[in-house]
Protein backbone atom coordinates (compact mmCIF):
# COMPACT_ATOMS: atom_id res chain seq x y z
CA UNK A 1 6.35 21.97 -23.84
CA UNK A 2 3.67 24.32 -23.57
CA UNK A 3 -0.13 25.19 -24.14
CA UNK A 4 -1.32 28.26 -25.48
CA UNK A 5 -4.81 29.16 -23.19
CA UNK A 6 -6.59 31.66 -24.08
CA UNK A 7 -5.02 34.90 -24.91
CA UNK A 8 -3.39 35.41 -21.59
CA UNK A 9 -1.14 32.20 -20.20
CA UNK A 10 0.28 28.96 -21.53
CA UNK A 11 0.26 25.55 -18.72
CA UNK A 12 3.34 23.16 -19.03
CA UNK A 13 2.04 20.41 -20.86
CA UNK A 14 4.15 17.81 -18.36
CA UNK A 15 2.83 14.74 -20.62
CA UNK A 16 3.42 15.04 -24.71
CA UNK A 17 1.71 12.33 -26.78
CA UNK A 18 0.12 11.81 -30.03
CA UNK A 19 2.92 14.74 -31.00
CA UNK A 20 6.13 12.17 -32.54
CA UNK A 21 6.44 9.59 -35.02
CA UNK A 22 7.91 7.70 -31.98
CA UNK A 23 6.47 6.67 -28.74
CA UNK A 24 8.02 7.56 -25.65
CA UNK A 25 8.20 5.75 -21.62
CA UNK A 26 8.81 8.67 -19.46
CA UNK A 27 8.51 8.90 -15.65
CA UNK A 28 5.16 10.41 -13.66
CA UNK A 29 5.89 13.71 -12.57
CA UNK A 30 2.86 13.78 -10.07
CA UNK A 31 2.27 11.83 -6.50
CA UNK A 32 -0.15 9.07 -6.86
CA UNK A 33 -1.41 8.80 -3.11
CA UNK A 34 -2.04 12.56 -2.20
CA UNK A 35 -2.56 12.33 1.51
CA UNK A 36 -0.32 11.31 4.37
CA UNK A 37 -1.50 8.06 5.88
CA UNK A 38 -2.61 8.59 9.41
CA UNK A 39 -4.52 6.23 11.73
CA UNK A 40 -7.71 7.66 11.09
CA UNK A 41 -7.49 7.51 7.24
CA UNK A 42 -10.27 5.60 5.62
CA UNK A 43 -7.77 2.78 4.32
CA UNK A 44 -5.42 0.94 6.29
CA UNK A 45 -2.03 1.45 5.95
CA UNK A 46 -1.10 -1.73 3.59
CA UNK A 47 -3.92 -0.86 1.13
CA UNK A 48 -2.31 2.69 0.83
CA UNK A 49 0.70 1.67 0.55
CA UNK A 50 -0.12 -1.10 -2.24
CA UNK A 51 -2.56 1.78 -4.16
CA UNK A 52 0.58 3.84 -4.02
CA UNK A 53 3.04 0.72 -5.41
CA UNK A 54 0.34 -0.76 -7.60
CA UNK A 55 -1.86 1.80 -8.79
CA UNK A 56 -4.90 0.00 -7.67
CA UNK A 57 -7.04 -1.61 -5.02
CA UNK A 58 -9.26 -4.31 -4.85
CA UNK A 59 -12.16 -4.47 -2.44
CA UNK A 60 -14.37 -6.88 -2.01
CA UNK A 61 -18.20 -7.67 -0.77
CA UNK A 62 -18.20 -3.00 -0.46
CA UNK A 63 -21.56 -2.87 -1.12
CA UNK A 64 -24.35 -5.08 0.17
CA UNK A 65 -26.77 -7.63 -1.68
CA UNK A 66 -29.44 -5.82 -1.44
CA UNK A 67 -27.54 -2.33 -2.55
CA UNK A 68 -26.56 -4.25 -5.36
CA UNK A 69 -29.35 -5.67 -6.25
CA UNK A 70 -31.35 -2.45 -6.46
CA UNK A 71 -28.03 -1.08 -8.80
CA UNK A 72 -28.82 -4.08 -11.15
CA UNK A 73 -32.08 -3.81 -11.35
CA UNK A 74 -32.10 0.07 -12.26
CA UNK A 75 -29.38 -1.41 -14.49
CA UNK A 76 -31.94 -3.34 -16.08
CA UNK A 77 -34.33 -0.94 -16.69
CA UNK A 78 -31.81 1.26 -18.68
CA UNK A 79 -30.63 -1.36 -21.14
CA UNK A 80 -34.00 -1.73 -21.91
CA UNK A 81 -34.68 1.87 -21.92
CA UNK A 82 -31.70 2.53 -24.36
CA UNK A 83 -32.18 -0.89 -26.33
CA UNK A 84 -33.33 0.71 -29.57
CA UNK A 85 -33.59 4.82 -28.17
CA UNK A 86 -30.58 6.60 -29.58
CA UNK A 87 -29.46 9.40 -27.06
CA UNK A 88 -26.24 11.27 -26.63
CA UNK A 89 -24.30 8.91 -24.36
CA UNK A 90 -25.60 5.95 -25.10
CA UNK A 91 -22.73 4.09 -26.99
CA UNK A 92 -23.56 1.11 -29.53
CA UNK A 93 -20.68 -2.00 -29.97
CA UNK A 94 -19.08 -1.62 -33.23
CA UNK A 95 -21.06 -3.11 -36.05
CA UNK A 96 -23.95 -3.33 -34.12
CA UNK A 97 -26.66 -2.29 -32.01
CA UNK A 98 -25.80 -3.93 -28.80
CA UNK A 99 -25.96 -1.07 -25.71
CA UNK A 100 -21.77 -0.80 -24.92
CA UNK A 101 -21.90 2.37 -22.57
CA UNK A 102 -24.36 4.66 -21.31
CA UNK A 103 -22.80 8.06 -19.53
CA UNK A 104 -23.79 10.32 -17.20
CA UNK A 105 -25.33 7.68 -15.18
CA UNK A 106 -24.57 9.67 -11.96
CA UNK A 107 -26.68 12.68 -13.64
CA UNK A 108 -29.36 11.18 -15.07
CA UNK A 109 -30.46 8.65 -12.63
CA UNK A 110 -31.10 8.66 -8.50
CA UNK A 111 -29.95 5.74 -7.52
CA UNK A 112 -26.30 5.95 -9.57
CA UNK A 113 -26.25 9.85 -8.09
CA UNK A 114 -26.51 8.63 -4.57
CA UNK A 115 -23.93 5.90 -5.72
CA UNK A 116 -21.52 8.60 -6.69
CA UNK A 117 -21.88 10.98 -3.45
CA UNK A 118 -21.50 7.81 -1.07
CA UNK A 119 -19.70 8.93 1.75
CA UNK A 120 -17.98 4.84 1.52
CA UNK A 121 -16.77 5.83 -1.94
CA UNK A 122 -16.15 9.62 -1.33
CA UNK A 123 -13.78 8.96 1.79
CA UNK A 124 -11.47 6.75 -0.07
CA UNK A 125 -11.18 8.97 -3.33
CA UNK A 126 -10.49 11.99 -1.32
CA UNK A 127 -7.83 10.80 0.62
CA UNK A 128 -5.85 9.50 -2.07
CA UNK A 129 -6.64 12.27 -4.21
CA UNK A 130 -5.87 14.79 -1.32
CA UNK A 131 -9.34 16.93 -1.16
CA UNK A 132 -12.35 17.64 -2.57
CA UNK A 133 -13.66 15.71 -5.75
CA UNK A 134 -15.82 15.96 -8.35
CA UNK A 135 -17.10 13.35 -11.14
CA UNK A 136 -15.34 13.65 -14.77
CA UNK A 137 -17.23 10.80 -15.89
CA UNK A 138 -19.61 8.18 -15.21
CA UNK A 139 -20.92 5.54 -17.29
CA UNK A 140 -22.26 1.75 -17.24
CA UNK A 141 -20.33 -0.54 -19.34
CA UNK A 142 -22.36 -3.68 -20.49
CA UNK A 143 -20.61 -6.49 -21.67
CA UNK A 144 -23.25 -9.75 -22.24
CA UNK A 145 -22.76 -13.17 -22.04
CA UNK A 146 -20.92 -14.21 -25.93
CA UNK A 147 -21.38 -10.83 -27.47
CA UNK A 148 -19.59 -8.36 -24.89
CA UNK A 149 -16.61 -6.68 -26.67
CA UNK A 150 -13.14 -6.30 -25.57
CA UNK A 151 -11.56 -2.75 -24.47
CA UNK A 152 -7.80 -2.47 -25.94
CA UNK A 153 -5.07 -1.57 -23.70
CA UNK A 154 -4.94 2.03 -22.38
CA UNK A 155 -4.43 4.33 -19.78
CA UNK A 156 -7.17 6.80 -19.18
CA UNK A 157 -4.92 9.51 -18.39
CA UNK A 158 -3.17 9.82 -21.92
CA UNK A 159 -6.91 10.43 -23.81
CA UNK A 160 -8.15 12.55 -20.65
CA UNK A 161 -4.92 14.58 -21.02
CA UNK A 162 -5.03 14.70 -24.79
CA UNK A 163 -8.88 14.91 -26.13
CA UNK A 164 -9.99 16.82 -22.57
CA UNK A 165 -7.09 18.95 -20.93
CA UNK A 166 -6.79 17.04 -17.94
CA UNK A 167 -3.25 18.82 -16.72
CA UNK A 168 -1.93 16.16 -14.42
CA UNK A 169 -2.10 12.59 -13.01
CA UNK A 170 -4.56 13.27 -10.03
CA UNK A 171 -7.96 11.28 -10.76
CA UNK A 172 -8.76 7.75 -10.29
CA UNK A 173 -11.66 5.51 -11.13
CA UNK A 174 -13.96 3.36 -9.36
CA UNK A 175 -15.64 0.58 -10.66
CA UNK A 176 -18.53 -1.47 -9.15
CA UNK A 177 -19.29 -4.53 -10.01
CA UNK A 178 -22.78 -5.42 -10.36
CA UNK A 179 -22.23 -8.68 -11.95
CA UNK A 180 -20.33 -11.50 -10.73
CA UNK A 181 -16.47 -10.92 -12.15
CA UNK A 182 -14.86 -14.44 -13.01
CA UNK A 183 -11.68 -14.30 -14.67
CA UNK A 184 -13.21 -15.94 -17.76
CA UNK A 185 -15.65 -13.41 -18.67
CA UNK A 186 -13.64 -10.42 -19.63
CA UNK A 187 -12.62 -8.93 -16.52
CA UNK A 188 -10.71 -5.69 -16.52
CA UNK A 189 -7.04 -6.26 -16.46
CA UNK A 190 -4.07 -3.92 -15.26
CA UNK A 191 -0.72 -3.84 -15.32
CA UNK A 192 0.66 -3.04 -11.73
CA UNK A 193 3.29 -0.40 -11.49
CA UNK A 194 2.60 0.67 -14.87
CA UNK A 195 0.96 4.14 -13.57
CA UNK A 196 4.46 5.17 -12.61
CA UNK A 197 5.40 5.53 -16.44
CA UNK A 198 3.81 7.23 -19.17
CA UNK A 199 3.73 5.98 -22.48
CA UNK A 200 3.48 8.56 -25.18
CA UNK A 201 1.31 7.64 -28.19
CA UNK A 202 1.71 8.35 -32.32
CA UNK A 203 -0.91 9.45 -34.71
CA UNK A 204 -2.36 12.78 -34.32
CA UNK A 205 -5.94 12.80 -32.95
CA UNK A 206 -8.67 13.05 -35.84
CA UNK A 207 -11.65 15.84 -35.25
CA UNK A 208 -14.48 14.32 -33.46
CA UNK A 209 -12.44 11.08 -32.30
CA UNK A 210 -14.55 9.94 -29.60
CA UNK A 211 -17.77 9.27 -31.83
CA UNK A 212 -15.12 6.35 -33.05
CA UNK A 213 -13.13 5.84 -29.83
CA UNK A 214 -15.85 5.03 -27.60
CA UNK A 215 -16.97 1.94 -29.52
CA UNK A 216 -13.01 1.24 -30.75
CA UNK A 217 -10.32 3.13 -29.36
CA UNK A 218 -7.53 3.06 -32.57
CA UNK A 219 -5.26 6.25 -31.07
CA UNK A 220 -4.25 7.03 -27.58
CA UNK A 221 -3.42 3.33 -27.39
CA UNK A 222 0.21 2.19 -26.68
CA UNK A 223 2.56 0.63 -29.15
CA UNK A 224 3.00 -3.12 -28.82
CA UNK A 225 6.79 -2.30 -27.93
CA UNK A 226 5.84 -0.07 -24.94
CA UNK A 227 3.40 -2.43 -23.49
CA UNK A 228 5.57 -5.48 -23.79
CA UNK A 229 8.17 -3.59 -21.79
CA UNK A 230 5.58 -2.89 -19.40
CA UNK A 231 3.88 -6.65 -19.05
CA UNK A 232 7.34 -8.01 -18.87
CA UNK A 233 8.39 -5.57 -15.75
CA UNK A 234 5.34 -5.80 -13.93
CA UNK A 235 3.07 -8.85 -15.42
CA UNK A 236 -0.15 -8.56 -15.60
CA UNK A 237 -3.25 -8.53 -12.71
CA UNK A 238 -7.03 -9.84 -13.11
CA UNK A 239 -8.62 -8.74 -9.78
CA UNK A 240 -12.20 -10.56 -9.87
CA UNK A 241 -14.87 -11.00 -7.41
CA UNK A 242 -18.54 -10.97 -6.65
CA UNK A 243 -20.92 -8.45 -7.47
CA UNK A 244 -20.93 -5.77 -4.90
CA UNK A 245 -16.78 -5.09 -5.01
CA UNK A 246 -14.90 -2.69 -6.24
CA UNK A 247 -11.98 -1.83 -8.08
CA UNK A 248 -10.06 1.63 -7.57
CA UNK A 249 -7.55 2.26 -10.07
CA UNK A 250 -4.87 5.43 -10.65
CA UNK A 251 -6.26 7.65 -14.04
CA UNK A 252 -2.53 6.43 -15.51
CA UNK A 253 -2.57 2.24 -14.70
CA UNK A 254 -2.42 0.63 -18.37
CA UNK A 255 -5.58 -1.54 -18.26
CA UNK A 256 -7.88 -3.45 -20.86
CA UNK A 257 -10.19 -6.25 -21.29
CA UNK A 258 -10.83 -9.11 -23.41
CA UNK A 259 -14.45 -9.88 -25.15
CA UNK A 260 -16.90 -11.96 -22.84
CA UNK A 261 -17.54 -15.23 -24.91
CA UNK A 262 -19.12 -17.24 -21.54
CA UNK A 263 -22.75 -17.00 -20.81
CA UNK A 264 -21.94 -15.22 -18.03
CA UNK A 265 -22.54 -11.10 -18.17
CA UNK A 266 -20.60 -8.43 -16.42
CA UNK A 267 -21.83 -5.14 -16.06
CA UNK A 268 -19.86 -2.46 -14.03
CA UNK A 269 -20.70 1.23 -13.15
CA UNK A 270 -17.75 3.39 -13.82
CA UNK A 271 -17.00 6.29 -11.83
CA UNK A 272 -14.13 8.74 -12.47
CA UNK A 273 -13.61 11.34 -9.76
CA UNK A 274 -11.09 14.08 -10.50
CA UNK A 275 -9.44 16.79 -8.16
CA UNK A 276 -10.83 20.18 -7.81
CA UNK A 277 -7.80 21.33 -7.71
CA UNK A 278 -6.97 19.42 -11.16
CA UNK A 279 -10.08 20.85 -13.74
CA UNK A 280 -9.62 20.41 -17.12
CA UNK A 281 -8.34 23.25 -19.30
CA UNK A 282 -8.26 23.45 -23.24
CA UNK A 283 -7.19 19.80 -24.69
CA UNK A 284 -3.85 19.71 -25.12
CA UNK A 285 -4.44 18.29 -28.39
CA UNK A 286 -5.56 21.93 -29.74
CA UNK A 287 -8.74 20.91 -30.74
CA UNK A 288 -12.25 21.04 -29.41
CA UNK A 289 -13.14 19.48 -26.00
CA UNK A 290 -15.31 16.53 -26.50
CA UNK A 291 -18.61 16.56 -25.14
CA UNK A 292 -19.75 17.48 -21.34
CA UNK A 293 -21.40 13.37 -21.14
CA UNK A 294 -17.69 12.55 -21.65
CA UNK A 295 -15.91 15.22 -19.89
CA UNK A 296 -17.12 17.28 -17.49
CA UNK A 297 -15.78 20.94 -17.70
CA UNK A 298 -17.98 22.53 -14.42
CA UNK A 299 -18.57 21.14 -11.05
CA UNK A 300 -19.27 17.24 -11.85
């Protein structure tokens, strides 16, 4: 299948969806470690090699307390900040005005730029991304003790691919924990292995989808077939730790989380790095790219 671009050239679109009445599970077409391992590559050779078979990686105590505590504290000040200011970016939970989201964190404040550009972080990402990097998207997802929402099942990649014109499977995401993740208190889950299939999705994508999506994704999400088959293959994997880890996970792993009904919060800073060698192009979904806070279409 193709993409018309422009007046000039069409791009292969290698991953249909949201284009049949039925889904489909079709292979990944693109590498998901980029770069050979060598003995001077900033992961060992085991944590490559279970990035590469899993589709993520788990690290804990990255950052120090005090690093973190500076992060949550700047945290702090923007859920205030954003507690009753509307702003592009700042994303509300459904039926309410509790702060979900805020994007363009690594824009719009110092301390989450720095974050982003951390030579720690920026080592990892470019080797398994094979090169230079630039941010997609960033955001802060706030999930509070008995009110924090869940996040359905999905993989990135299909609504990045769809809504934005991300052309292949060569971005991954890091998340930081600045909270304490327990396994009680909605921690992102994955499905390991699942970034070696793609599941294509139904429904065609309504105009202006992510003003809905981002407080309750509804399409781009897989069927409950296609997910069972996946769950049953690979199971299902809570990786959890203390505040100051992080989690790298492959732009394709099927991933979710349930609502936080403890008293315990969990706030994360999200951080999606993409290949310059991978920049988006017109969404394959024909329709107009959503907006920069959400998809960045120049350097990141």
């Amino acid at each position: 299948m193709t993409m018309e671009v422009g007046n000039h050239s069409t791009i292969a679109d290698k991953y249909p969806s949201r284009v049949s009445d039925t889904p489909e599970i079709t292979d990944r077409k693109d590498p998901v470690v980029y770069s050979s391992w060598t003995e001077d590559s900033p992961l060992t050779k085991e944590q490559s090699d279970f990035f590469e078979q899993n589709g993520y990686l788990f690290l804990e105590d990255f950052l120090p307390a005090r690093e973190v505590e500076a992060l949550r504290a700047e945290l702090r000040k923007m859920l205030e900040e954003y507690r009753e200011k509307d702003a592009d970016g700042v994303i509300r939970e459904p039926g309410g005005r509790e702060v979900r989201s805020v994007f363009e964190v690594h824009k719009n404040n110092m301390l989450f730029k720095a974050l982003s550009k951390d030579p720690r972080l920026t080592g990892i990402v470019s080797y398994l991304l094979g090169g230079d990097v630039y941010i997609h998207q960033s955001r802060i997802n706030f999930k509070p003790g008995f009110k924090g929402k869940e996040f359905y099942w999905h993989s990135d990649f299909e609504t990045w691919h769809v809504e934005d014109g991300m052309p292949s499977m060569r971005a991954l995401s890091c998340s930081v924990a600045l909270e304490d993740n327990y396994a009680n208190n909605g921690p992102l889950m994955v499905v390991p292995g699942s970034h070696k299939k793609f599941v294509s999705c139904v429904g065609k994508t309504p105009e202006n989808h992510f003003k809905d999506s981002l407080r309750k994704q509804e399409y781009g999400v897989p069927d409950n077939d296609s997910l069972t088959k996946l769950v049953k293959e690979h199971g299902i994997d809570t990786p959890v730790g203390k505040a100051g880890s992080i989690l790298l996970f492959d732009c394709n792993i099927m991933h979710g989380s349930n609502s936080n009904i403890t008293p315990y919060p969990r706030s994360n800073v999200f951080m999606v790095y993409n290949s310059t060698e991978n920049r988006l192009t017109e969404p394959f979904s024909g329709q107009a790219p959503r907006p920069a806070y959400i998809a960045e279409r120049g350097n990141g």
